[in-house]
Structure formats: structure tokens, C-alpha cells
Protein backbone atom coordinates (compact mmCIF):
# COMPACT_ATOMS: atom_id res chain seq x y z
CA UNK A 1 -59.42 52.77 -62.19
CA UNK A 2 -58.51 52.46 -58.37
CA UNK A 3 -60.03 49.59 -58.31
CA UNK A 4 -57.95 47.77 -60.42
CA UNK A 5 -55.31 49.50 -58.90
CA UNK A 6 -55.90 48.16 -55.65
CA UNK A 7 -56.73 44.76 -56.85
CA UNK A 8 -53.66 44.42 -59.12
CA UNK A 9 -51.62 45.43 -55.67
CA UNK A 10 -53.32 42.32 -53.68
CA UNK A 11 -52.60 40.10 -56.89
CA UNK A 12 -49.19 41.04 -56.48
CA UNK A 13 -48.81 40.86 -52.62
CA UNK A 14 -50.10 37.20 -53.04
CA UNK A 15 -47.83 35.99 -55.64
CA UNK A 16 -44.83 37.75 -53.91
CA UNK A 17 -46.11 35.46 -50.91
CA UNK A 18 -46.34 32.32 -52.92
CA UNK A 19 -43.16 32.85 -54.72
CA UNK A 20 -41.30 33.58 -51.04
CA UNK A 21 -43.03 30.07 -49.85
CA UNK A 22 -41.48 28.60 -52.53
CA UNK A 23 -37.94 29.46 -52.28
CA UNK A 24 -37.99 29.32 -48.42
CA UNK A 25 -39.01 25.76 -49.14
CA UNK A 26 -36.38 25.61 -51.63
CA UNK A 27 -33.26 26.74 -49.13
CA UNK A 28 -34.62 24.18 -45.91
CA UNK A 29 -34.63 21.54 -48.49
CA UNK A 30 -31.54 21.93 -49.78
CA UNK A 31 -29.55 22.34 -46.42
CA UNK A 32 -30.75 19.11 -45.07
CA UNK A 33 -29.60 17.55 -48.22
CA UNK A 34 -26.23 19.83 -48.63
CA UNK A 35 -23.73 18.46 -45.57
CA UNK A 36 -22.93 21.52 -43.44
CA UNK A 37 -18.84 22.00 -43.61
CA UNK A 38 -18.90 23.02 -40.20
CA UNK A 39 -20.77 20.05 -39.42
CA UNK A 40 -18.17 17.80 -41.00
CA UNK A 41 -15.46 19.09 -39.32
CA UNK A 42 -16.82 18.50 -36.20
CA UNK A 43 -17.38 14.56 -37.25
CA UNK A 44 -13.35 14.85 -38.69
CA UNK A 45 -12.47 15.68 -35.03
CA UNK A 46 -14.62 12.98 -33.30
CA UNK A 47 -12.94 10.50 -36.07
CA UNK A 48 -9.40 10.00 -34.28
CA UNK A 49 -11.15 9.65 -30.75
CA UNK A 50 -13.45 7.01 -32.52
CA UNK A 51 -10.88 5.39 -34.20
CA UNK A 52 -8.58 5.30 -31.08
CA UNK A 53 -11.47 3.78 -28.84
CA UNK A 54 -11.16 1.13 -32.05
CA UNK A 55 -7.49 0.51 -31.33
CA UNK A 56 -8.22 0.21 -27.80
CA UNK A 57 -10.78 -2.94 -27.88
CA UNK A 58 -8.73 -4.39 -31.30
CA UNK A 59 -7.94 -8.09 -30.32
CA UNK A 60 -5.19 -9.54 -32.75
CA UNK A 61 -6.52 -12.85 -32.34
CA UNK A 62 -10.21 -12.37 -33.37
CA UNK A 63 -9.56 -13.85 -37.05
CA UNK A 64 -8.73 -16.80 -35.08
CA UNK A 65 -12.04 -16.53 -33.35
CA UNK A 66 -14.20 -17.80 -36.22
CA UNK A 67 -17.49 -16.15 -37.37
CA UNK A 68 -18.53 -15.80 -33.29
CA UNK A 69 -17.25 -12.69 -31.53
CA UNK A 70 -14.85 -12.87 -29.19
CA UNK A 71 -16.81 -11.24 -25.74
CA UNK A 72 -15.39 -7.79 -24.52
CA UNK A 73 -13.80 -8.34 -21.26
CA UNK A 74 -15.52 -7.66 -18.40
CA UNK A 75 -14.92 -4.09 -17.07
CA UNK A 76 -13.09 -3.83 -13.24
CA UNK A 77 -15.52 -2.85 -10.77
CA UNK A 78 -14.38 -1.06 -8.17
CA UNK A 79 -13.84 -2.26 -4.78
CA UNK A 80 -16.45 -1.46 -2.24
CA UNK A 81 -14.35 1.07 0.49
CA UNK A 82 -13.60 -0.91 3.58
CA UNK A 83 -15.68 -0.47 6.52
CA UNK A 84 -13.99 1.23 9.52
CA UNK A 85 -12.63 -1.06 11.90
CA UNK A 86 -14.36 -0.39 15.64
CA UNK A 87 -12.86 0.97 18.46
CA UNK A 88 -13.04 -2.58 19.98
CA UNK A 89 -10.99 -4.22 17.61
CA UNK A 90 -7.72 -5.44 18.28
CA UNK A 91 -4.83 -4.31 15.65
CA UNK A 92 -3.08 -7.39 14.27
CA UNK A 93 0.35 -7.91 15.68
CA UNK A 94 2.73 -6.78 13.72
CA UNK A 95 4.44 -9.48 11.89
CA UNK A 96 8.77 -9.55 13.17
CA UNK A 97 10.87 -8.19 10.53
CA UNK A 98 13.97 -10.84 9.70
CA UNK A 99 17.48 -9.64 9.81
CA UNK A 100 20.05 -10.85 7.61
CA UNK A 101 22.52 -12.71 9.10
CA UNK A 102 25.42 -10.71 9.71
CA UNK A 103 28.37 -12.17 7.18
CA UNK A 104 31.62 -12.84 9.15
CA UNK A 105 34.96 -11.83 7.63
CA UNK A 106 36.28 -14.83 8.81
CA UNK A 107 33.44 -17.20 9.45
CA UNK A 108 36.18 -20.04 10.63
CA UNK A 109 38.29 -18.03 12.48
CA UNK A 110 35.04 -16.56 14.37
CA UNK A 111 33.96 -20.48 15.31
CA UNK A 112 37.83 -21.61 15.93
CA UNK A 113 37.36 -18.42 18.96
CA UNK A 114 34.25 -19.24 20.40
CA UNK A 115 34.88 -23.09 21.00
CA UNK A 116 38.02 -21.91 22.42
CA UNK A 117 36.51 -19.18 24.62
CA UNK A 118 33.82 -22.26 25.59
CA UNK A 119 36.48 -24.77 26.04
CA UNK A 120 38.07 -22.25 28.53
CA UNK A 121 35.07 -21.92 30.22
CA UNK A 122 34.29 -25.73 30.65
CA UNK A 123 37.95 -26.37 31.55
CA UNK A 124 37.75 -23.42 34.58
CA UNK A 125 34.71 -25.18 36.02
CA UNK A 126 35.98 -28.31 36.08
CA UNK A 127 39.86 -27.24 37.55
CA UNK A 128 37.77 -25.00 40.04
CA UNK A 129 35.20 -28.29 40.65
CA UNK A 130 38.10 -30.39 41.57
CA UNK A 131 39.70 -31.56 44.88
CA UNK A 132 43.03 -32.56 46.12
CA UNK A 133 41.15 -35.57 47.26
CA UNK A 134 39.73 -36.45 43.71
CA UNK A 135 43.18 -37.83 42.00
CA UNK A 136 43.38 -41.38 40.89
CA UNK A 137 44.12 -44.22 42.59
CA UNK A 138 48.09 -44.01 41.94
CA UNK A 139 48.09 -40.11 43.01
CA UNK A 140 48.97 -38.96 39.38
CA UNK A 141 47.23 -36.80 37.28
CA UNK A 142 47.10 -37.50 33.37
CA UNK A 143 47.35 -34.90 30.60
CA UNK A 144 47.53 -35.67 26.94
CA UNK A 145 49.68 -33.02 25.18
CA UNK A 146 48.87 -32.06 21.66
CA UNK A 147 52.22 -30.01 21.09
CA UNK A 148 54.77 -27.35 22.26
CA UNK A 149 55.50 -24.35 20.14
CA UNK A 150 57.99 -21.23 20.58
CA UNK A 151 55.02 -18.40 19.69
CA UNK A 152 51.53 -18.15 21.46
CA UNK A 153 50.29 -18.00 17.87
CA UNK A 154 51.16 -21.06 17.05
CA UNK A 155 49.65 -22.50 20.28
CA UNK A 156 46.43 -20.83 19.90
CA UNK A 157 46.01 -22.04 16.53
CA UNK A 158 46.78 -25.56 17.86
CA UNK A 159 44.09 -25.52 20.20
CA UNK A 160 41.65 -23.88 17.94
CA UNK A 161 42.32 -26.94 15.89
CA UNK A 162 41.32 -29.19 18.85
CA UNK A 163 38.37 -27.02 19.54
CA UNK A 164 37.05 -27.68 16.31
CA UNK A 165 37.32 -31.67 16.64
CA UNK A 166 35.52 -31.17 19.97
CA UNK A 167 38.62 -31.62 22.22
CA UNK A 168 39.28 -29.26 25.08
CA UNK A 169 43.14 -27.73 25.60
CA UNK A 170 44.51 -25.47 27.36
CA UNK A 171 47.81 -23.42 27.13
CA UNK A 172 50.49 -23.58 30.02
CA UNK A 173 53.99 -21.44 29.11
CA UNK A 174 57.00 -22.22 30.96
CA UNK A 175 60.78 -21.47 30.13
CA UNK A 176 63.21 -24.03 28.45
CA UNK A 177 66.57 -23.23 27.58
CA UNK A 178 66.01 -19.82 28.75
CA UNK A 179 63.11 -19.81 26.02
CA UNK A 180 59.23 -19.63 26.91
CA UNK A 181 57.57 -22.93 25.53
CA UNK A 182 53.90 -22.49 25.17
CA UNK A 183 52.24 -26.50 25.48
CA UNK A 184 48.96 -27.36 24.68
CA UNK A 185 47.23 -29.87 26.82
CA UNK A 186 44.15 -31.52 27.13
CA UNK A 187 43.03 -32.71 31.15
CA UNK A 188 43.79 -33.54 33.40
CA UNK A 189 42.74 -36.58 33.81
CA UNK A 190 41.88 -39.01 36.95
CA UNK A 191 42.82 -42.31 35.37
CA UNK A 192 45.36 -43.06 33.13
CA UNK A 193 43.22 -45.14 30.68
CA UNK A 194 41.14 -42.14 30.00
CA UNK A 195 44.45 -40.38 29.25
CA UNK A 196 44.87 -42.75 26.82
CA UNK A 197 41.97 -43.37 25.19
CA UNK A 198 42.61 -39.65 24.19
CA UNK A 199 45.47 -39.61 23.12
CA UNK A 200 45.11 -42.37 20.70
CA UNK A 201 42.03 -40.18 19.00
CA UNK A 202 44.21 -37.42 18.44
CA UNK A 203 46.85 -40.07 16.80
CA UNK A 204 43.87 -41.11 14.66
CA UNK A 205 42.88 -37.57 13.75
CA UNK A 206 46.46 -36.66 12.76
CA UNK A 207 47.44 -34.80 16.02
CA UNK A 208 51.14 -35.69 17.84
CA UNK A 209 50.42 -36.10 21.29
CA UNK A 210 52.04 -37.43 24.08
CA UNK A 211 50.98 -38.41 27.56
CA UNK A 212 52.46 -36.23 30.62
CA UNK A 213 51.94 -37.42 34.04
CA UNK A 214 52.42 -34.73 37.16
CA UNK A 215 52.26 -35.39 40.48
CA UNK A 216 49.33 -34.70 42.45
């Protein structure tokens, strides 16, 4: 009677086993086949990041490519860091830097001034460069007048005027009927016929003049 005690308990042990097997080997098989839902949301997340890496390479003009593939552009290497520059080498001169051109308020009235300051200039050297001794032949001296005017305005835009045609004048003020006259003359002049010559190129360029002759 124990015996077939015992060996009904062993009979039983084993086909407990075999029956455990069986649905161990039943549960593995089904998860591999069963998707995991943790496992697909996992792959849901990944999706956007794969679909935006998509986006990223999508050329608009690959139907237009035909059945070959357009080729991925090649990727941007990076540049190789510059090597250090030796303690021997000379730094390159630093290019000059250009300054605008300072704009004039009045670019005409500025050049009308300094061909009249240069005109004054010229004219000094060449009254302090002359000599009693250097007057023409008749012992005259010629100017060529360009106009007299009652304001020193007036006269300074006269000879501004001249300036700019490339004529040197000066201004000499004296008093006429008790009223200062401020005359604008260009000289003086050694010969008469250079006097003239003058004074008929201010005639052509519109300018009254007249010829004054002083005595030396």
C-alpha cells in the first residue's frame, strides 16, 4: 500500500513537471508573438524623430529625378584648426581704414574761398617779388579791373567769380564821394598788351572790365 502510495506521488510530481513545461512554453511563445504595449510606445516616440529626420533630407525635386536617386549631399567637414603662427612671423600690416569724405555745406562756396585764399597768396609773392626797377618800358603799370562795388560782399563775391575762371584779383577800397568803393583788380601788369589780352578774356567770359593805368 505505501508503495503505491509513493509511486502514485512520483507519477504525479512528473506530470505536474510536464504540464509546467508546457505552459511555460506556452507564455514565451506567446509574448514574442503578442507586441509588448510598452514596447510600442517606445517605437510611437521614436516615430516623430524618424519622421522629422525624413523631412529633413525630403528634396521637392526628386520626382523630377527619374527612377535614379538623387545623391545626399555631401556632409561639411570641419575645418582642420589653424596651426599657430611662430614667434618669427611677421603680423600682416594692417590694411588703412578709408574715411568718408567729409560733405561740405557749401561745396562751392568752400572752393570759391580757397582759390581766393591761393590767389592771395600768389598775388603777395609776386607784389613782394617785384622791383621799382621791373616796370615797363613806358614806366606804367597795367591793371585790368573787373568792377567797383559799394559793399565788400559784393567785391568778394566778384573775385571769387574770377577765382573760379582761374583769374587772380585783388581788392583795393578807397573813398569816392565821401563813400568807400571796394575795386577788384587783376595785376599789375608790366606791359600793356598783357593788360589787354586780359581784359578782352574777361569781355569774352561775360566780365566788365576796364583797363587802369598808375604810375610807377
Amino acid at each position: 500500500m505505501d508503495k503505491q502510495q509513493r509511486g502514485g506521488t512520483i507519477l504525479g510530481f512528473i506530470l505536474g513537471l510536464i504540464v509546467g513545461l508546457g505552459v511555460a512554453l506556452g507564455v514565451a511563445v506567446y509574448v514574442t508573438k503578442v507586441p509588448v504595449p510598452f514596447l510600442n510606445k517606445g517605437e510611437s516616440r521614436n516615430t516623430p524623430a524618424a519622421e522629422s529626420e525624413r523631412n529633413r533630407n525630403w528634396d521637392p525635386n526628386s520626382p523630377l529625378y527619374g527612377s535614379t536617386p538623387a545623391r545626399p549631399a555631401p556632409a561639411a567637414t570641419p575645418e582642420a584648426p589653424a596651426a599657430p603662427a611662430t614667434a618669427t612671423a611677421t603680423p600682416p600690416a594692417a590694411s588703412p581704414t578709408t574715411q568718408p569724405p567729409a560733405v561740405a555745406a557749401d561745396p562751392l562756396g568752400d572752393l570759391a574761398k580757397a582759390q581766393v585764399k591761393a590767389a592771395d597768396a600768389k598775388a603777395a609773392a609776386a607784389a613782394k617779388a617785384a622791383t621799382p626797377s621791373a616796370g615797363g618800358s613806358d614806366g606804367f603799370s597795367y591793371f585790368v579791373q573787373a568792377g567797383a562795388f559799394r559793399t565788400q560782399a559784393d567785391a568778394d563775391a566778384q573775385r571769387a567769380k574770377l577765382a573760379m575762371l582761374g583769374w587772380e584779383a585783388r581788392i583795393s577800397e578807397r573813398e569816392q564821394n565821401g563813400r568807400p568803393v571796394f575795386r577788384v583788380r587783376v595785376g599789375p601788369f608790366d606791359k600793356r598788351g598783357d593788360a589787354e589780352q586780359l581784359k578782352q578774356k574777361l569781355d569774352g567770359a561775360g566780365v566788365d572790365a576796364a583797363l587802369v593805368r598808375v604810375q610807377q
